[in-house]
C-alpha atoms as a PDB file:
ATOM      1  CA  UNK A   1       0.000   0.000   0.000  1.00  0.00           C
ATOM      2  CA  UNK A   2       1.326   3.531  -1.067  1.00  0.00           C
ATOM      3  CA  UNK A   3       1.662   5.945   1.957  1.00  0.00           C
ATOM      4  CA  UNK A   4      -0.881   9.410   1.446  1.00  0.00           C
ATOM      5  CA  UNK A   5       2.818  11.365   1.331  1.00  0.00           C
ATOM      6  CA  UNK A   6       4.382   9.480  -1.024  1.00  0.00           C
ATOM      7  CA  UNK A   7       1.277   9.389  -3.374  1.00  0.00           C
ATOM      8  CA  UNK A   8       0.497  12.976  -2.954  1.00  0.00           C
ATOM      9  CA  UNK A   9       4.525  13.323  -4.083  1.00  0.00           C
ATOM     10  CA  UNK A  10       3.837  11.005  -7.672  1.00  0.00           C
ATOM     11  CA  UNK A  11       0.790  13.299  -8.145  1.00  0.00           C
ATOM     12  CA  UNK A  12       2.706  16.427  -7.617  1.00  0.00           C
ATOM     13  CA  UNK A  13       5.576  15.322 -10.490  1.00  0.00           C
ATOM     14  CA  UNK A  14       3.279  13.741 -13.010  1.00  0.00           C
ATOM     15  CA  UNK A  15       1.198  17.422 -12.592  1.00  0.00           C
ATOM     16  CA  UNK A  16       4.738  19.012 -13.241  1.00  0.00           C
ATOM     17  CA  UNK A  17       5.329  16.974 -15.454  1.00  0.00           C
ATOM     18  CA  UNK A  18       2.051  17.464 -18.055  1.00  0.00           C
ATOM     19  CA  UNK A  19       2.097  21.093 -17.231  1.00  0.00           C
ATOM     20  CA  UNK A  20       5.273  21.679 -18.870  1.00  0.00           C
ATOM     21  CA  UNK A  21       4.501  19.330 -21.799  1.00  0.00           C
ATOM     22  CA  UNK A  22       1.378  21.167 -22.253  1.00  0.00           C
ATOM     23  CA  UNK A  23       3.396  24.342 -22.757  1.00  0.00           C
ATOM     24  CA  UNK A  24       6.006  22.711 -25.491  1.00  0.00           C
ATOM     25  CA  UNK A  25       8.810  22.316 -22.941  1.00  0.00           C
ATOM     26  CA  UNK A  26      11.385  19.723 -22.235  1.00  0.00           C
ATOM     27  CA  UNK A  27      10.751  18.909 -18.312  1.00  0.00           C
ATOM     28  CA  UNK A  28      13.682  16.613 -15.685  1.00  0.00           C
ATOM     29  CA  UNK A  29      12.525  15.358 -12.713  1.00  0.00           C
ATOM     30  CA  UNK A  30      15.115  14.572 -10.388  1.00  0.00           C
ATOM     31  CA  UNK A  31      15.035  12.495  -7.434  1.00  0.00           C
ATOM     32  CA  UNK A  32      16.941  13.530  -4.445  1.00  0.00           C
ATOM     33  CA  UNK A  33      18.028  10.042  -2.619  1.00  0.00           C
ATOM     34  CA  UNK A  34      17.852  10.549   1.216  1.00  0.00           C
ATOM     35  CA  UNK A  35      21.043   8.996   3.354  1.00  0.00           C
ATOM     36  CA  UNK A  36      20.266   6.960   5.847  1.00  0.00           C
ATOM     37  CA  UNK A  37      20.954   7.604   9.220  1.00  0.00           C
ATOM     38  CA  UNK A  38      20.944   5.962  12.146  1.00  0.00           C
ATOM     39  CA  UNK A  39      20.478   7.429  15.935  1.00  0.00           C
ATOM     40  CA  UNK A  40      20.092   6.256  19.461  1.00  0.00           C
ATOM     41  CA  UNK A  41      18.601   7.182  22.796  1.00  0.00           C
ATOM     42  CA  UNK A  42      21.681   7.387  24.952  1.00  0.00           C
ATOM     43  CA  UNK A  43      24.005   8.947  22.750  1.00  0.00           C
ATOM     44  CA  UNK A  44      24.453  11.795  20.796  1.00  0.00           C
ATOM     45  CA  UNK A  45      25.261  11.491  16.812  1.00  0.00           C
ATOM     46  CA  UNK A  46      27.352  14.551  15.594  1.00  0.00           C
ATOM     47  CA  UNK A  47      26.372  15.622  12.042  1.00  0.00           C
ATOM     48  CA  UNK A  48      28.962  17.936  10.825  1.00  0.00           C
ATOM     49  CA  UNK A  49      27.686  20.217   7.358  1.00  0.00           C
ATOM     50  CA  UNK A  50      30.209  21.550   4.973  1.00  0.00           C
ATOM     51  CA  UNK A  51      27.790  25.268   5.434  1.00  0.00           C
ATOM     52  CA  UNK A  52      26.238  26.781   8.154  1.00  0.00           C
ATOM     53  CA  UNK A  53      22.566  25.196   8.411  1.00  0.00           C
ATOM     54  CA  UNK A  54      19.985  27.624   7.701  1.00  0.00           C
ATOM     55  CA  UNK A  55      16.779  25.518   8.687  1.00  0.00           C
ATOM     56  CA  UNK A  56      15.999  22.270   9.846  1.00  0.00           C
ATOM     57  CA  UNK A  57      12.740  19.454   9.242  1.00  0.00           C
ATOM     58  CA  UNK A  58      12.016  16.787  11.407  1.00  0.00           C
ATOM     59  CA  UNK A  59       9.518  14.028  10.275  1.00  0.00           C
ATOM     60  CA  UNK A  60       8.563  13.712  13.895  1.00  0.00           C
ATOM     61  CA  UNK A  61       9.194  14.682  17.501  1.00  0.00           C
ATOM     62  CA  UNK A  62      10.686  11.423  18.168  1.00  0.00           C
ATOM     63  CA  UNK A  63      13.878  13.244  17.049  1.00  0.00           C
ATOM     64  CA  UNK A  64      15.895  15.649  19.407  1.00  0.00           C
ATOM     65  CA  UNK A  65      18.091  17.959  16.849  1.00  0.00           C
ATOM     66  CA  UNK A  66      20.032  21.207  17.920  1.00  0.00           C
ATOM     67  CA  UNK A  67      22.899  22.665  16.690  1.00  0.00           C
ATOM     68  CA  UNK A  68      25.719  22.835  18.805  1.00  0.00           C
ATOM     69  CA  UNK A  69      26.614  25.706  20.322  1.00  0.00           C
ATOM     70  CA  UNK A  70      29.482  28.364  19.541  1.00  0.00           C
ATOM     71  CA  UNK A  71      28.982  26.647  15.555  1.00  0.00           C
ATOM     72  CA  UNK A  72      26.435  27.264  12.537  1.00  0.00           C
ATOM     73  CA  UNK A  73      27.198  23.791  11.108  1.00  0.00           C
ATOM     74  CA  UNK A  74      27.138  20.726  13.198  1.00  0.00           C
ATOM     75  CA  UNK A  75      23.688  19.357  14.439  1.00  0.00           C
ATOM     76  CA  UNK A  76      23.514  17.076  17.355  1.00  0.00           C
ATOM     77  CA  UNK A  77      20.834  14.225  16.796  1.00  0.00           C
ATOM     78  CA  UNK A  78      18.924  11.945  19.442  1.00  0.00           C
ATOM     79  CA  UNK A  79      16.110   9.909  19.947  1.00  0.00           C
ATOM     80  CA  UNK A  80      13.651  11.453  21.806  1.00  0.00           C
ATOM     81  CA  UNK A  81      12.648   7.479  22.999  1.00  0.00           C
ATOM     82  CA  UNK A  82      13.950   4.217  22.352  1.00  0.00           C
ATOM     83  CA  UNK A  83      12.765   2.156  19.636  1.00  0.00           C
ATOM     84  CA  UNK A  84      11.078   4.791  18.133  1.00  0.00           C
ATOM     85  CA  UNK A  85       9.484   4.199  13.893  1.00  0.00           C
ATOM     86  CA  UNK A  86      11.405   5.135  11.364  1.00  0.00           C
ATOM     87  CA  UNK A  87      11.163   9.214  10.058  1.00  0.00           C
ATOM     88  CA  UNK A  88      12.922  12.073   8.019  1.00  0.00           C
ATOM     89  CA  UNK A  89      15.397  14.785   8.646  1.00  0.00           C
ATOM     90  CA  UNK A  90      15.436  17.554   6.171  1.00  0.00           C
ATOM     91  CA  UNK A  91      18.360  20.332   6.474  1.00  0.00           C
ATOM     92  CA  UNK A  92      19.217  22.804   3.962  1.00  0.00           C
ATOM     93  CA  UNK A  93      22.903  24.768   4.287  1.00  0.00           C
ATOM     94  CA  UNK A  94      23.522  28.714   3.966  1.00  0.00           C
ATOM     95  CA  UNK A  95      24.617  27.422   0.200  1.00  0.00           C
ATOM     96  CA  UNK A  96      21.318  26.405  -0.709  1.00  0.00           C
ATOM     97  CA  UNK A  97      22.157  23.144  -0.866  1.00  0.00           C
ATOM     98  CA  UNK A  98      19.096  20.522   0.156  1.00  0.00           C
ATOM     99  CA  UNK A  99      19.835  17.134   2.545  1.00  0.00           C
ATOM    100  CA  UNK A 100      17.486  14.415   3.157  1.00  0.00           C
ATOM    101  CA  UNK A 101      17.828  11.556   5.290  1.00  0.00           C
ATOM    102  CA  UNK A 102      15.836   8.324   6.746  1.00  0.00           C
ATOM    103  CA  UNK A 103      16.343   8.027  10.344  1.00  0.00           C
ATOM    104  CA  UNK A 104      16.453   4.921  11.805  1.00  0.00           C
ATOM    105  CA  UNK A 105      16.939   3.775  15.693  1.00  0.00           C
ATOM    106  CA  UNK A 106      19.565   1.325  16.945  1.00  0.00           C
ATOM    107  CA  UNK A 107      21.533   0.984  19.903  1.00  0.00           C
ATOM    108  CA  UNK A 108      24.560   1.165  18.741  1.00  0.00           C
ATOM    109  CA  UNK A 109      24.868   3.461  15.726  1.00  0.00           C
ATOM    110  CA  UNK A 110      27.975   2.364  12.968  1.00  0.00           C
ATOM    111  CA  UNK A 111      29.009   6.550  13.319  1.00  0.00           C
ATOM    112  CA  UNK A 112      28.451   9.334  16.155  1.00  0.00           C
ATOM    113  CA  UNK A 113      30.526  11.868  13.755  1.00  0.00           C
ATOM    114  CA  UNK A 114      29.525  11.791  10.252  1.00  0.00           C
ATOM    115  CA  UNK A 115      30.926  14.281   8.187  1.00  0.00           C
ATOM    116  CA  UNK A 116      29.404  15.423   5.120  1.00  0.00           C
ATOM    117  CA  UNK A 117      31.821  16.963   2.851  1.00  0.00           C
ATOM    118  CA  UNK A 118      32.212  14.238   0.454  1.00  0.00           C
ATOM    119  CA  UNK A 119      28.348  14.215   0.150  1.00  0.00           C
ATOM    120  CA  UNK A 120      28.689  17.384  -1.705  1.00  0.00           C
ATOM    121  CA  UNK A 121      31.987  16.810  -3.664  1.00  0.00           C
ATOM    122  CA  UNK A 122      29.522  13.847  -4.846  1.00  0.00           C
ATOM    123  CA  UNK A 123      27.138  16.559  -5.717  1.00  0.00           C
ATOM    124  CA  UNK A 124      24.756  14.493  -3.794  1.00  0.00           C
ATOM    125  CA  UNK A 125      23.358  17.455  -1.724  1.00  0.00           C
ATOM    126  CA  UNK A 126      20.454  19.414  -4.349  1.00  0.00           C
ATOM    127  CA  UNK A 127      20.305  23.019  -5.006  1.00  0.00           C
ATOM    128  CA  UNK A 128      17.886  24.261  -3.516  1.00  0.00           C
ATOM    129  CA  UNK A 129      18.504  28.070  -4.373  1.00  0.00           C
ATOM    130  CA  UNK A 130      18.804  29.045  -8.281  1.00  0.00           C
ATOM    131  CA  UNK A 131      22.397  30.373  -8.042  1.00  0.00           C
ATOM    132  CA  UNK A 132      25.939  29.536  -7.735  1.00  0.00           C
ATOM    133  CA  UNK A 133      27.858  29.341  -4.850  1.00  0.00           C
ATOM    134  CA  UNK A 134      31.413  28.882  -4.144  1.00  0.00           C
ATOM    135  CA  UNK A 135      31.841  24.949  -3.508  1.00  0.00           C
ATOM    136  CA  UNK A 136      33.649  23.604  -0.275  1.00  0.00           C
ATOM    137  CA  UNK A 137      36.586  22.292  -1.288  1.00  0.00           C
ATOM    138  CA  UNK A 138      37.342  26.086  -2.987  1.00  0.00           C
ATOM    139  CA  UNK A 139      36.830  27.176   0.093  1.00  0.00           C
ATOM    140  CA  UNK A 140      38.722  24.864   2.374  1.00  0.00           C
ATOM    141  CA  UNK A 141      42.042  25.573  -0.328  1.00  0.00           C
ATOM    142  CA  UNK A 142      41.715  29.193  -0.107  1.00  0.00           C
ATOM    143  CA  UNK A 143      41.513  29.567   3.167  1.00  0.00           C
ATOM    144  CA  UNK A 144      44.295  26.775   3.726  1.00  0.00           C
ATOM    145  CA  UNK A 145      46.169  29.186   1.613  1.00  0.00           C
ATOM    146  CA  UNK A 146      45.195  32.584   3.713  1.00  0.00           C
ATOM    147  CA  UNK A 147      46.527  30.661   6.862  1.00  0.00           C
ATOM    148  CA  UNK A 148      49.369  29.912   5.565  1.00  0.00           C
ATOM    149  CA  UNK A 149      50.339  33.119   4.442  1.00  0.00           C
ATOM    150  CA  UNK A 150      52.286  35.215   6.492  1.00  0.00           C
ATOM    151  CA  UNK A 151      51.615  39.294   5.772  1.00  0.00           C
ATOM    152  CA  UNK A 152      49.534  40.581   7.826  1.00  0.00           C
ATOM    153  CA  UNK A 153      47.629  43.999   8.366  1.00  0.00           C
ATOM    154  CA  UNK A 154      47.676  46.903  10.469  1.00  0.00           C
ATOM    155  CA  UNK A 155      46.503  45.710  13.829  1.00  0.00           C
ATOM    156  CA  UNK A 156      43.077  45.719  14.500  1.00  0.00           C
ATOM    157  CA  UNK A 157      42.484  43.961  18.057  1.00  0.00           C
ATOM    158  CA  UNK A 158      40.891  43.881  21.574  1.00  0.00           C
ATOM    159  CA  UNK A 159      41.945  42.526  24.701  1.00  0.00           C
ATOM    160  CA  UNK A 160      40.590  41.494  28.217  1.00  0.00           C
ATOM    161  CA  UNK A 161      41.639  39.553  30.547  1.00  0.00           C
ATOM    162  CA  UNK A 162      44.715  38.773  29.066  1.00  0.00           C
ATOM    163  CA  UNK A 163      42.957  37.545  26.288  1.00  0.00           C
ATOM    164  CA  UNK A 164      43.042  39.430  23.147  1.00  0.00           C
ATOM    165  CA  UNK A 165      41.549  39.190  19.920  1.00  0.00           C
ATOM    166  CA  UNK A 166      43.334  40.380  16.754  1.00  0.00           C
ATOM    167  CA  UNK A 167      42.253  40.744  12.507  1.00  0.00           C
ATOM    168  CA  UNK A 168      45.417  39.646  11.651  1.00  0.00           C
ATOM    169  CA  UNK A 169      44.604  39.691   7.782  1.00  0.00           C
ATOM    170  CA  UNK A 170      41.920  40.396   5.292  1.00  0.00           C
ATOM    171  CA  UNK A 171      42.021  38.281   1.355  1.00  0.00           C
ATOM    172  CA  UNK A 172      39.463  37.744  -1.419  1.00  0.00           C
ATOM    173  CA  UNK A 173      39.369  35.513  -4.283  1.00  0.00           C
ATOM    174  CA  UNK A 174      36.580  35.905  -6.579  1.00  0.00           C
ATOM    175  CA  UNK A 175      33.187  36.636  -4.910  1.00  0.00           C
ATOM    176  CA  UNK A 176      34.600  35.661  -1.474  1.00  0.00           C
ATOM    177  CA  UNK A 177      36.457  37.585   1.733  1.00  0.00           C
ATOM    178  CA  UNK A 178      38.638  35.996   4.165  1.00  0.00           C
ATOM    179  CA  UNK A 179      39.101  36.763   7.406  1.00  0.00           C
ATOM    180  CA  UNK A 180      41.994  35.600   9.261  1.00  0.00           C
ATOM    181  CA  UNK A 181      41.640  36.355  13.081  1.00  0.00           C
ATOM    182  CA  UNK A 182      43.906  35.341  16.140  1.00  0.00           C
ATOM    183  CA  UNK A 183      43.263  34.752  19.581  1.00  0.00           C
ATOM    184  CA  UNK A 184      45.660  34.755  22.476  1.00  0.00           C
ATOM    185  CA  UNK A 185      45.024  33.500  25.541  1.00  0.00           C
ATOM    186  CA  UNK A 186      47.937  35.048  28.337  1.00  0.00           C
ATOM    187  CA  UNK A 187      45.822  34.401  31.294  1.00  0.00           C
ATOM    188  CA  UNK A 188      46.105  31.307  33.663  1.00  0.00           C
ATOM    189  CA  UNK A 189      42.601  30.623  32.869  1.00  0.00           C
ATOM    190  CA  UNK A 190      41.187  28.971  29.562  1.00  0.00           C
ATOM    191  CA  UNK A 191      39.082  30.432  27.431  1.00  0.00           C
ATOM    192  CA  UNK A 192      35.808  28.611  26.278  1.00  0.00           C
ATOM    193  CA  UNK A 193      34.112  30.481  23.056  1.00  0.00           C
ATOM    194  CA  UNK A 194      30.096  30.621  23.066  1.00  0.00           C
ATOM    195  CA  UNK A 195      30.466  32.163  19.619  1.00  0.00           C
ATOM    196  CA  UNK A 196      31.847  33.986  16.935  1.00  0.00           C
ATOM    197  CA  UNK A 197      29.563  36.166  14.734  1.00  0.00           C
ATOM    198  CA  UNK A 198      30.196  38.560  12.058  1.00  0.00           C
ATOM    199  CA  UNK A 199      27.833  41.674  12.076  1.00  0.00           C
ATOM    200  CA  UNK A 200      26.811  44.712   9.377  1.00  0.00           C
ATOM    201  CA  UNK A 201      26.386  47.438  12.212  1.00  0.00           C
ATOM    202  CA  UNK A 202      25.593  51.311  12.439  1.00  0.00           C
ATOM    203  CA  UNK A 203      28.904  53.415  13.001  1.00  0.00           C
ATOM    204  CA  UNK A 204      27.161  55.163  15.473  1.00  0.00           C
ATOM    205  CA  UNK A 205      23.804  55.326  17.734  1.00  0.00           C
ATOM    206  CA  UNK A 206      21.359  57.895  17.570  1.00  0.00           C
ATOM    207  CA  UNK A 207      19.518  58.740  20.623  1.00  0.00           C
ATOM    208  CA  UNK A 208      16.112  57.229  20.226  1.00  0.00           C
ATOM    209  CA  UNK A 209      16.816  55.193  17.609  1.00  0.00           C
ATOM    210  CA  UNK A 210      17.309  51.353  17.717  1.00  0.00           C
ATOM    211  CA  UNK A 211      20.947  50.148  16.158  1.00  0.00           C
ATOM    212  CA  UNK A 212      20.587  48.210  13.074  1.00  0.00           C
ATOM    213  CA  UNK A 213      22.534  45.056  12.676  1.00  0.00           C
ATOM    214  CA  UNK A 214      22.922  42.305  10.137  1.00  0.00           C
ATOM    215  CA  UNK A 215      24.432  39.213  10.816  1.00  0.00           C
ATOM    216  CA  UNK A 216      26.579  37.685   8.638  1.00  0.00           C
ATOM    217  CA  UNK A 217      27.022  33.863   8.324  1.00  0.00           C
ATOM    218  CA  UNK A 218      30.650  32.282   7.308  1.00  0.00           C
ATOM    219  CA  UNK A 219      30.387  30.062   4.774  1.00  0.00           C
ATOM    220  CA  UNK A 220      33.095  28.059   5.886  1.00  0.00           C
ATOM    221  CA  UNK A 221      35.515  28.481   9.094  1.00  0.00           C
ATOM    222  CA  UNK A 222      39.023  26.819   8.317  1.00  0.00           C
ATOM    223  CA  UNK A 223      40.985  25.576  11.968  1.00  0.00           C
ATOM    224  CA  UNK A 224      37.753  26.183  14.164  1.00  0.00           C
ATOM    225  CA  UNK A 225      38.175  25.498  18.221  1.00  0.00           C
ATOM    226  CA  UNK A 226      36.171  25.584  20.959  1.00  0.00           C
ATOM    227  CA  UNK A 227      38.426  27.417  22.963  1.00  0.00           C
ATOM    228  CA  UNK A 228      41.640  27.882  23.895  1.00  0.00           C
ATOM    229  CA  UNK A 229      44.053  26.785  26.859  1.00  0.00           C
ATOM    230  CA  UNK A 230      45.489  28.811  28.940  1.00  0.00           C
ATOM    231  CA  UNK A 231      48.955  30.800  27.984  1.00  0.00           C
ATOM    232  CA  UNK A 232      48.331  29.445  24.373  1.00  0.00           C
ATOM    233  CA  UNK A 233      46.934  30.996  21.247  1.00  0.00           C
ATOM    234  CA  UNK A 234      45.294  29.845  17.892  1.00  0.00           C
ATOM    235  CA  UNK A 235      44.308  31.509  14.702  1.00  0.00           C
ATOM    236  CA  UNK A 236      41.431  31.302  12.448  1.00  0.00           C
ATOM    237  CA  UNK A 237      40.260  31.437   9.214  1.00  0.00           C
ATOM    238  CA  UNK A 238      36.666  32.585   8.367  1.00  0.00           C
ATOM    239  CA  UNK A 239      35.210  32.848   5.134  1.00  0.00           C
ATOM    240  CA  UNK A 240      32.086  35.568   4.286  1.00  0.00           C
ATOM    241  CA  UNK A 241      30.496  36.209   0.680  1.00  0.00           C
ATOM    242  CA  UNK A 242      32.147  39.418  -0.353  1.00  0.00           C
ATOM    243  CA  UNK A 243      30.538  42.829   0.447  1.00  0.00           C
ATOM    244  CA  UNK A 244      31.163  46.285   0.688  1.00  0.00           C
ATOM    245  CA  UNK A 245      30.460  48.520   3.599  1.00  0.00           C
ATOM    246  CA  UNK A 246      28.519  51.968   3.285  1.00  0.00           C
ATOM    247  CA  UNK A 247      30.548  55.082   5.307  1.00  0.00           C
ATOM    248  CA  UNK A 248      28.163  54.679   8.247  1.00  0.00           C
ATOM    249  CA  UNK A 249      28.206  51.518   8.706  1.00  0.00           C
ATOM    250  CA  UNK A 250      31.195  48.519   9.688  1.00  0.00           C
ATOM    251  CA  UNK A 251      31.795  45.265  10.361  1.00  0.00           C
ATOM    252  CA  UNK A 252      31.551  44.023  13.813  1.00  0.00           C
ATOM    253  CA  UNK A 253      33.600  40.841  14.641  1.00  0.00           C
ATOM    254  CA  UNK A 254      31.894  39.445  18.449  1.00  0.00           C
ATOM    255  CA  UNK A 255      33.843  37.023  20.432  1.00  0.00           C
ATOM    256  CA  UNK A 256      31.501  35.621  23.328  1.00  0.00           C
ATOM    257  CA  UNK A 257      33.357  33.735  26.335  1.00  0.00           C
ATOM    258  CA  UNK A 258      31.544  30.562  27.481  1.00  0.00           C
ATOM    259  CA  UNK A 259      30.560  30.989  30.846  1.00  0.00           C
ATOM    260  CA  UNK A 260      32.714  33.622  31.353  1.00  0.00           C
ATOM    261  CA  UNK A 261      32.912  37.869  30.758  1.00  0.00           C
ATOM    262  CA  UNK A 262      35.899  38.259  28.509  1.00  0.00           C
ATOM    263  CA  UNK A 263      33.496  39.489  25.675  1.00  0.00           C
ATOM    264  CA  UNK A 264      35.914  41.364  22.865  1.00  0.00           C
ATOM    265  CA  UNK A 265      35.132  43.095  19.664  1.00  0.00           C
ATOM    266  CA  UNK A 266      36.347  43.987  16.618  1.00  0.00           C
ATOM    267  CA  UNK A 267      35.144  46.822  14.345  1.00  0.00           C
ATOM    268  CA  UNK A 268      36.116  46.967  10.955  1.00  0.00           C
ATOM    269  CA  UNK A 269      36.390  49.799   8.652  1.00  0.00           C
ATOM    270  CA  UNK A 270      35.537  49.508   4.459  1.00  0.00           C
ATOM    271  CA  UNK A 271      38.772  50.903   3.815  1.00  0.00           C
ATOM    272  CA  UNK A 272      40.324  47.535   5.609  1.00  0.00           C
ATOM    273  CA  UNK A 273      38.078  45.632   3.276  1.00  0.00           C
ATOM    274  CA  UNK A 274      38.806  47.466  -0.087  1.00  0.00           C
ATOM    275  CA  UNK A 275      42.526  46.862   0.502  1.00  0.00           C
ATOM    276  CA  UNK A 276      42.005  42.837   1.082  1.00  0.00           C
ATOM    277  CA  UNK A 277      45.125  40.874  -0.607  1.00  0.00           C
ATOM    278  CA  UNK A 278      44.424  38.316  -3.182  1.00  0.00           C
ATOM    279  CA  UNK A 279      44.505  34.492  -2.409  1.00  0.00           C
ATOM    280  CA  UNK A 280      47.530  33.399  -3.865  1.00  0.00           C
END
């Protein structure tokens, strides 16, 4: 017996389907192939996407799915009970790229960390946005490349807490800036990061008027920690989709300490931007 979904689905295509023959046109269906997954009730399966996820579907509550925190792309999967039916997961990435997977319980799952980067050199992931975007092994190159690299630009840092963090360099390569950013850790204490966001803010706040921000999500993060020992350091590599800034606006760079108040910021000018190296 065919389930109401997956009938509704074949009427949907074959509708699609005589609509476009109807107007003279050549139609392709194509069927996106779901992965199979498998998760557990005492354990938590890491799924780590090549973007930043954007939205998340699950085919029922019996799934537990967050993404973790101080990161955009790894979701944390468990089952909400044990033996629960079989469902659907449904994620699509800041590069408008579409994944579906079964999800099926066991006790012991095959993986806890499942990384899906070869999914999309496979081009197994579907577009789900009409336009190009720069693919993930590009990205993890170039930014390979920017952290390699040794110039570096005028410094642009904060500190507290003998922690201090510093724009050590600024690259682009095509329609894409990098952003290579250090933090130092002097203090006897370690530092734990909640996050690290990129924001479009006002320069400055007028009196009775709320400051508007827009965030801006990486599309990839090359060496990324969750924090860093004490009297150590480690550097960073973020890449953004290219922009420009208008004169009274900037970029804000916000490092968040995890359970802690070491909060630092970074604002950046469009005349840092502007005068980003190539990726060689």
């Amino acid at each position: 017996m065919i389930k109401k979904s997956k009938l509704s689905g074949i009427v949907c295509l074959l509708w699609l389907a005589t609509a476009a023959m109807a107007l003279g046109q050549d139609v392709e269906l194509y069927v996106i192939e779901p992965f199979p997954l498998q998760i557990t009730y005492n354990k938590t399966v890491n799924v780590i996407f090549p973007y930043a996820i954007k939205s998340v579907d699950r085919g029922s509550r019996d799934i537990l799915a967050q993404k973790a925190k101080g990161v955009e792309n790894i979701l944390q999967l468990k089952a909400a009970e044990k033996n629960m039916k079989q469902t659907n997961l449904t994620v699509v990435t800041a590069d408008g790229k579409l994944f579906s997977f079964v999800v099926d319980y066991t006790e012991q799952p095959t993986q806890l960390n499942i990384e899906l980067i070869k999914v999309l050199e496979n081009s197994r992931g579907a577009d789900a946005l009409l336009e190009k975007e720069p693919n993930q092994q590009y990205l993890k190159q170039s930014a390979e490349r920017v952290a390699a690299d040794r110039n570096k630009i005028k410094r642009i840092s904060d500190g507290s807490g003998k922690v201090r963090l510093s724009l050590t360099g600024v690259y682009i390569d095509k329609e894409v800036v990098f952003y290579r950013l250090r933090i130092a850790n002097r203090s006897n204490v370690s530092y734990g990061i909640e996050s690290l966001r990129f924001f479009i803010s006002d320069k400055k706040r007028v009196k009775r008027v709320a400051t508007q921000q827009t965030e801006v999500t990486p599309l990839h993060v090359h060496a990324q920690t969750p924090g860093i020992d004490a009297s150590n350091e480690h550097e960073m590599v973020f890449a953004v989709p290219k922009f420009t800034i208008p004169d009274a606006k900037q970029l804000t760079i916000q490092l968040m300490e995890k359970n802690g108040g070491r909060h630092l910021r970074l604002q950046v000018q469009n005349k840092t931007i502007i005068k980003a190296r190539p990726v060689l």
